[in-house]
Protein backbone atom coordinates (compact mmCIF):
# COMPACT_ATOMS: atom_id res chain seq x y z
CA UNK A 1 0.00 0.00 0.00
CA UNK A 2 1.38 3.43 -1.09
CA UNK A 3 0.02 6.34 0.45
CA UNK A 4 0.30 10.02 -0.35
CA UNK A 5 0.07 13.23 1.67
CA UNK A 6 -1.30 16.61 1.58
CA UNK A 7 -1.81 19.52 3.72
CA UNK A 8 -5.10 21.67 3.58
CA UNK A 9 -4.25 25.24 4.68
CA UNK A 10 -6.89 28.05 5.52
CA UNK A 11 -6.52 31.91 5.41
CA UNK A 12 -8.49 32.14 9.26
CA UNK A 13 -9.01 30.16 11.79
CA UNK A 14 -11.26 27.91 9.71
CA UNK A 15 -10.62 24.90 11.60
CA UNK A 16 -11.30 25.86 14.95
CA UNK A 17 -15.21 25.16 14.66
CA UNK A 18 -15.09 21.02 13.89
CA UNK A 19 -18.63 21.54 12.00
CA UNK A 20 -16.19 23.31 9.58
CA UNK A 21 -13.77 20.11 9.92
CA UNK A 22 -16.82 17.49 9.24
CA UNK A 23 -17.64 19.82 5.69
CA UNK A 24 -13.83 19.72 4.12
CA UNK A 25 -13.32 16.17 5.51
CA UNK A 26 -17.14 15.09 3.89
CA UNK A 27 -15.74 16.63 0.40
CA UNK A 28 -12.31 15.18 0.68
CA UNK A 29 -13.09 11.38 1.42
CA UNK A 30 -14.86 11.51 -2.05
CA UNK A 31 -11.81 11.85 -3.06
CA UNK A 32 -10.34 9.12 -0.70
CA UNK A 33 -8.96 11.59 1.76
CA UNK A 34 -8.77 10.67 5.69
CA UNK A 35 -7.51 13.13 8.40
CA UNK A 36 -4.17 12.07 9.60
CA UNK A 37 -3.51 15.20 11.53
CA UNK A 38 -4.80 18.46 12.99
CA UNK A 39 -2.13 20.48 13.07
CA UNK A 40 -3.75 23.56 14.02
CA UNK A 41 -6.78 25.85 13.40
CA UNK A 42 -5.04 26.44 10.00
CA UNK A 43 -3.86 23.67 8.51
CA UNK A 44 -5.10 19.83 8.30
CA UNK A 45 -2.69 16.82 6.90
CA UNK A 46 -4.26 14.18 4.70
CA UNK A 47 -3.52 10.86 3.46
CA UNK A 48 -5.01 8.10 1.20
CA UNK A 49 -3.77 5.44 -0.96
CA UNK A 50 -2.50 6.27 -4.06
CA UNK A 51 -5.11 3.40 -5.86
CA UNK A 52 -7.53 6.58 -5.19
CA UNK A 53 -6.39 8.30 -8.35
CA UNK A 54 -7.96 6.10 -10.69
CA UNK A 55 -11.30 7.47 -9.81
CA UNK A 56 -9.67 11.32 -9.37
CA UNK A 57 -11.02 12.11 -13.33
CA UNK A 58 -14.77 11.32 -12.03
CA UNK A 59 -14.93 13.95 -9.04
CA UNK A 60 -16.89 17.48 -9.37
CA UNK A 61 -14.06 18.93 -6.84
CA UNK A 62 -9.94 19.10 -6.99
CA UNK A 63 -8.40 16.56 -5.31
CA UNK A 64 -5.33 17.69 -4.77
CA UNK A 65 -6.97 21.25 -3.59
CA UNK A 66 -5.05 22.65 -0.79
CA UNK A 67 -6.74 26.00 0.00
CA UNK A 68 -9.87 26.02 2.04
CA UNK A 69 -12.01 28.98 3.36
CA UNK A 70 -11.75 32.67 2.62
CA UNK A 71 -9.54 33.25 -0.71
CA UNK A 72 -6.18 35.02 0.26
CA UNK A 73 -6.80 37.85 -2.13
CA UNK A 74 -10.14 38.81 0.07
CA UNK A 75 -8.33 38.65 3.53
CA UNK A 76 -5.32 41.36 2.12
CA UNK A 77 -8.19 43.64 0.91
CA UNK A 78 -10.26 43.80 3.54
CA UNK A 79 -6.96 43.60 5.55
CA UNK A 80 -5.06 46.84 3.10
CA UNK A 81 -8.68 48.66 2.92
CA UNK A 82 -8.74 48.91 6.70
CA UNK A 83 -4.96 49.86 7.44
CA UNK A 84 -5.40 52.84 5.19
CA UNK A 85 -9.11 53.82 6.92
CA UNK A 86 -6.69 53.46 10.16
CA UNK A 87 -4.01 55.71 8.62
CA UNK A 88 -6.58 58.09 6.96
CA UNK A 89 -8.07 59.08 10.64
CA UNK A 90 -4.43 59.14 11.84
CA UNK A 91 -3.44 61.77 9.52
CA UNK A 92 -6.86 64.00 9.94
CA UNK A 93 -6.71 64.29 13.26
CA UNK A 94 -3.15 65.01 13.23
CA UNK A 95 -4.07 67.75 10.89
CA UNK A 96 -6.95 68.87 13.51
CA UNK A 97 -4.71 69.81 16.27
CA UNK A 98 -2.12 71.72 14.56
C-alpha cells in the first residue's frame, strides 16, 4: 500500500469550529482523503492510498486542492482597505490639532 500526503491550509481560523472540519473532511473522502492530523486551526494533513487516483477524473471537486475557506486575495483587501481607513483618521486628526 502506497500512500500520499497533503496539507489543507486556511486563510483564518477555519478549523477551529469542527462543523467546519466534518464539511472539508465530507468533500475530501470523495476523493479518498482521511484526516491524519490536525495540526492547528489552520492547517489539516491528509492521506489516502494512491489506488484513489484512478477514480480522481470522475470527481466534481480538486483533489489535490489545498486552500480552504476565505480566498487570500479577500483577507489582504479587507486587511489593506482597513490599514489605510486606520491611517486616513491618523493623519486628519493630526491635521486637527495643529
Amino acid at each position: 500500500m502506497e500512500l500520499e500526503y497533503k496539507v489543507v491550509q486556511a486563510t483564518t481560523p477555519f478549523f477551529a469550529k469542527s462543523a467546519n472540519i466534518d464539511t472539508v473532511m465530507t468533500e475530501e473522502a470523495k476523493a479518498g482523503w482521511r484526516l491524519l492530523e490536525k495540526c492547528d486551526n489552520y492547517k489539516l494533513r491528509l492521506q489516502r492510498d494512491i489506488s484513489h487516483r484512478a477514480n480522481d477524473k470522475n470527481l466534481s471537486i480538486d483533489p489535490y486542492r489545498t486552500q480552504v475557506g476565505l480566498n487570500n486575495a479577500v483577507v489582504y483587501g479587507v486587511t489593506t482597505v482597513v490599514t489605510l481607513a486606520v491611517v486616513y483618521m491618523i493623519f486628519m486628526l493630526s491635521l486637527i490639532h495643529i
